[in-house]
C-alpha atoms as a PDB file:
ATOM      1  CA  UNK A   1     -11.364  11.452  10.693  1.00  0.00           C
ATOM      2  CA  UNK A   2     -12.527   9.708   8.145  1.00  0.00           C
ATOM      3  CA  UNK A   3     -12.653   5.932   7.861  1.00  0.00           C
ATOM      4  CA  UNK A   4     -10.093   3.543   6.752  1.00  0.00           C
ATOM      5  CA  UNK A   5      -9.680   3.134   2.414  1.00  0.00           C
ATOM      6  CA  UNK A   6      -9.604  -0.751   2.825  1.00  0.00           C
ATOM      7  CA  UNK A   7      -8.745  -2.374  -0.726  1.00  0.00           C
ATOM      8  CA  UNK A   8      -8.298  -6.316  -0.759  1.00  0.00           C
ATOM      9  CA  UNK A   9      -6.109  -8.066  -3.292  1.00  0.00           C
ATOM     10  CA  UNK A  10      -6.425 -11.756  -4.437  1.00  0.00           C
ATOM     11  CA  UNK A  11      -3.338 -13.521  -5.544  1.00  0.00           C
ATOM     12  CA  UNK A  12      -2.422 -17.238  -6.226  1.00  0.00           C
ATOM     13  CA  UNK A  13       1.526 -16.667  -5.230  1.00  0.00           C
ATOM     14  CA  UNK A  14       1.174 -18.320  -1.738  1.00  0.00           C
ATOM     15  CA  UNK A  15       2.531 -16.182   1.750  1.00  0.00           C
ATOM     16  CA  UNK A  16       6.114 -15.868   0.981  1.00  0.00           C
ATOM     17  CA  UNK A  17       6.306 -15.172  -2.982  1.00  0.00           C
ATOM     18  CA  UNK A  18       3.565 -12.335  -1.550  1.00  0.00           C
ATOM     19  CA  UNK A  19       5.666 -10.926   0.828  1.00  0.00           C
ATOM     20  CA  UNK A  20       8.873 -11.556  -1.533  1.00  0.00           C
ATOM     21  CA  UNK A  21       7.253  -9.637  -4.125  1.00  0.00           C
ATOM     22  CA  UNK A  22       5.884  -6.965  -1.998  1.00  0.00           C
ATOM     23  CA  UNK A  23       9.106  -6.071  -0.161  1.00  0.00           C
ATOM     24  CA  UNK A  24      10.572  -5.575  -3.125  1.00  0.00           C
ATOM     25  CA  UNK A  25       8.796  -3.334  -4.571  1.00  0.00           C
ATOM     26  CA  UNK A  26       8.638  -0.967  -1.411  1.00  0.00           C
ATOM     27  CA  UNK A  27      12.049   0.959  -2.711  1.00  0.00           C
ATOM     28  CA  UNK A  28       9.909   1.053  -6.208  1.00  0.00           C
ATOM     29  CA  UNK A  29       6.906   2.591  -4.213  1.00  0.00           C
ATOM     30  CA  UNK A  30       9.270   5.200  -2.580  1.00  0.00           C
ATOM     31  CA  UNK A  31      10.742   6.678  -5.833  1.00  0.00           C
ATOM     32  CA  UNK A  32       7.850   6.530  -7.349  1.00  0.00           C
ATOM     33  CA  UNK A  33       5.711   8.613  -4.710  1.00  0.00           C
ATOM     34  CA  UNK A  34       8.879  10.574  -4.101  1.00  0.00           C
ATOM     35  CA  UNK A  35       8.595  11.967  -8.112  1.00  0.00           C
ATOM     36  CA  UNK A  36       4.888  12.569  -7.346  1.00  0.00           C
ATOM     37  CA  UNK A  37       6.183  14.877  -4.207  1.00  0.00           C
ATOM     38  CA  UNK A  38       4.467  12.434  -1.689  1.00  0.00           C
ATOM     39  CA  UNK A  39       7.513  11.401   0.932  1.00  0.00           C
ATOM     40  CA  UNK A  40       7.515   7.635   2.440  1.00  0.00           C
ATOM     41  CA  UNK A  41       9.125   8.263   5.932  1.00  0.00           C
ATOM     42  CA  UNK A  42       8.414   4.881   7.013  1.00  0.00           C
ATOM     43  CA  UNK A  43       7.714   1.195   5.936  1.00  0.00           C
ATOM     44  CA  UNK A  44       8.366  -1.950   8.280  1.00  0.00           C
ATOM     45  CA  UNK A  45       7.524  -5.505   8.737  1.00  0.00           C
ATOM     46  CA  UNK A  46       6.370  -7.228  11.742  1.00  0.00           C
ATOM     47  CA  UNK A  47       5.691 -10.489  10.504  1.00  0.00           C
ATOM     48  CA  UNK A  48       3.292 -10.800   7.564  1.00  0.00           C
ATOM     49  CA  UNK A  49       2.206  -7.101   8.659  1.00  0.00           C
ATOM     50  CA  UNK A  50       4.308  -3.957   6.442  1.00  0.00           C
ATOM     51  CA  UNK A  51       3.129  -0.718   7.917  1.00  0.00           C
ATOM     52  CA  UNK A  52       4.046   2.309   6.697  1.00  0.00           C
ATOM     53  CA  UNK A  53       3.614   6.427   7.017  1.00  0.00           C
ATOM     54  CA  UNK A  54       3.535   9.034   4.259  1.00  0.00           C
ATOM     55  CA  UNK A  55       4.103  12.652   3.606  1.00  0.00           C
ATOM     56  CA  UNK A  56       1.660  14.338   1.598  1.00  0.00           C
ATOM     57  CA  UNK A  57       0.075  17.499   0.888  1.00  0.00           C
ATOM     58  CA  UNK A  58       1.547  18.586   4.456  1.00  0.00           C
ATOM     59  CA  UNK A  59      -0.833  15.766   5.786  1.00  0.00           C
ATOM     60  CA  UNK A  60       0.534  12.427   7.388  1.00  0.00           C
ATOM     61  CA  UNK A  61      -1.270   8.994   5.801  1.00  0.00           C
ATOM     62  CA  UNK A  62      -0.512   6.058   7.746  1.00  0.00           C
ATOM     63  CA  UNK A  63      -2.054   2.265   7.179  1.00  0.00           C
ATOM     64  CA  UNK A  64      -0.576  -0.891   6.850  1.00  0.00           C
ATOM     65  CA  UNK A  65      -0.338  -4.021   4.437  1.00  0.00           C
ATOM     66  CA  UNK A  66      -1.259  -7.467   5.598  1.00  0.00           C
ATOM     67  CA  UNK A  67      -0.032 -10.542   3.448  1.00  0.00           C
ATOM     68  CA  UNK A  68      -1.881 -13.864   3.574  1.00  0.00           C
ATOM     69  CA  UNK A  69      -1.536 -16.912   1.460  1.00  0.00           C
ATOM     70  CA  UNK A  70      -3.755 -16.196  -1.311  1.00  0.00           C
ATOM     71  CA  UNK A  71      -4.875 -12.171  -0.342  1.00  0.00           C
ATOM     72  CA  UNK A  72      -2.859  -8.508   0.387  1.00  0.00           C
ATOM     73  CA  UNK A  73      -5.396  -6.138   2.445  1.00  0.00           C
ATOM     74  CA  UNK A  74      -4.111  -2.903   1.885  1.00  0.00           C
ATOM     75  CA  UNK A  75      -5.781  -0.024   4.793  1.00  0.00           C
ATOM     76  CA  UNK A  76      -4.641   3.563   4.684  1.00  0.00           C
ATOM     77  CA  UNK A  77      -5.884   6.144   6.729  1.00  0.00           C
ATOM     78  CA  UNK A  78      -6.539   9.015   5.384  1.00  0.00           C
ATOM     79  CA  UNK A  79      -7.347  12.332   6.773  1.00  0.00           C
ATOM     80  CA  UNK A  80      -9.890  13.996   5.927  1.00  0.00           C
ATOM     81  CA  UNK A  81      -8.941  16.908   3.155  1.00  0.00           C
ATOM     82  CA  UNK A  82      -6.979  13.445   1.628  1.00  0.00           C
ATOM     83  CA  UNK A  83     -10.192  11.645   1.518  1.00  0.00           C
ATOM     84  CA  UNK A  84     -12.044  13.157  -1.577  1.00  0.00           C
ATOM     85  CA  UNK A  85      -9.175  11.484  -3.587  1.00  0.00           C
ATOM     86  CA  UNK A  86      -9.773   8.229  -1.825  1.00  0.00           C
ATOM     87  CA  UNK A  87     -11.343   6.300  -5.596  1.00  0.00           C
ATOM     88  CA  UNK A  88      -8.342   7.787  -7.220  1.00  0.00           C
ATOM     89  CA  UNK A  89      -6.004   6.270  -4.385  1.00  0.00           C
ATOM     90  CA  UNK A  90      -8.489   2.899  -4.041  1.00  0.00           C
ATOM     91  CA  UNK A  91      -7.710   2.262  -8.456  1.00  0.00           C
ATOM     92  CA  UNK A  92      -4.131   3.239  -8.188  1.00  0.00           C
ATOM     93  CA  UNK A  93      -3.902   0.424  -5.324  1.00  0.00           C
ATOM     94  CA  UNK A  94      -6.019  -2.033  -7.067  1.00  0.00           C
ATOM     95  CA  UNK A  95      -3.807  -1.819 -10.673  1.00  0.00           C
ATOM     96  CA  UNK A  96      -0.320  -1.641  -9.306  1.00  0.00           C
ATOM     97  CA  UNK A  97      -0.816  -4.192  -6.771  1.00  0.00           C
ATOM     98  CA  UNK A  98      -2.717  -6.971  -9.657  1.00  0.00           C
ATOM     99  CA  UNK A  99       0.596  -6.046 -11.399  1.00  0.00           C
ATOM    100  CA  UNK A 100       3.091  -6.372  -8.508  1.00  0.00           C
ATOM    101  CA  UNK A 101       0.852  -9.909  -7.225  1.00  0.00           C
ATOM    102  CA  UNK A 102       0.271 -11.264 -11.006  1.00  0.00           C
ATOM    103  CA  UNK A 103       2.005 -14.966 -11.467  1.00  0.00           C
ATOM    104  CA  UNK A 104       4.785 -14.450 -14.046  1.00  0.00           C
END
């Protein structure tokens, strides 16, 4: 198994405009992976935690979300055929989630 794609967030939104933001854009995240053929079969919250599983490449990725008051630590575990895309999956987390976490 290879180890944990860890990618940390900063924001200046505070806990709950973080967590606002973020579980609104889950049902975004679903179609959107859903186009790319990549199935989300599960997301839920337990507190300031959102984990989640996904479908792809006939390989399961599971990892979870924490939300603090001024970061989002985003770990997915990937296995390891998944891995080699691991800096393509690390820059697609780091732009969409600036975008999702950006004041407005």
């Amino acid at each position: 198994m290879a180890k944990p794609l860890v990618v940390v967030i900063p924001h200046q939104l505070g806990l709950e405009e973080a967590h606002r933001r973020l579980d609104a854009g889950i049902g975004q995240a679903k179609e959107m992976l859903h186009k790319a053929g990549i199935r989300m079969a599960d997301a839920s919250w337990e507190g300031e935690r959102l984990s989640f599983l996904v479908s792809a490449m006939n390989q399961k990725v599971d990892g979870h979300i924490d939300v603090a008051s001024d970061t989002v630590r985003v770990e997915v575990n990937l296995p390891l055929i998944l891995s080699l895309f691991a800096g393509r999956i690390q820059q697609a987390l780091d732009q969409n989630g600036a975008k999702l976490l950006t004041k407005k």
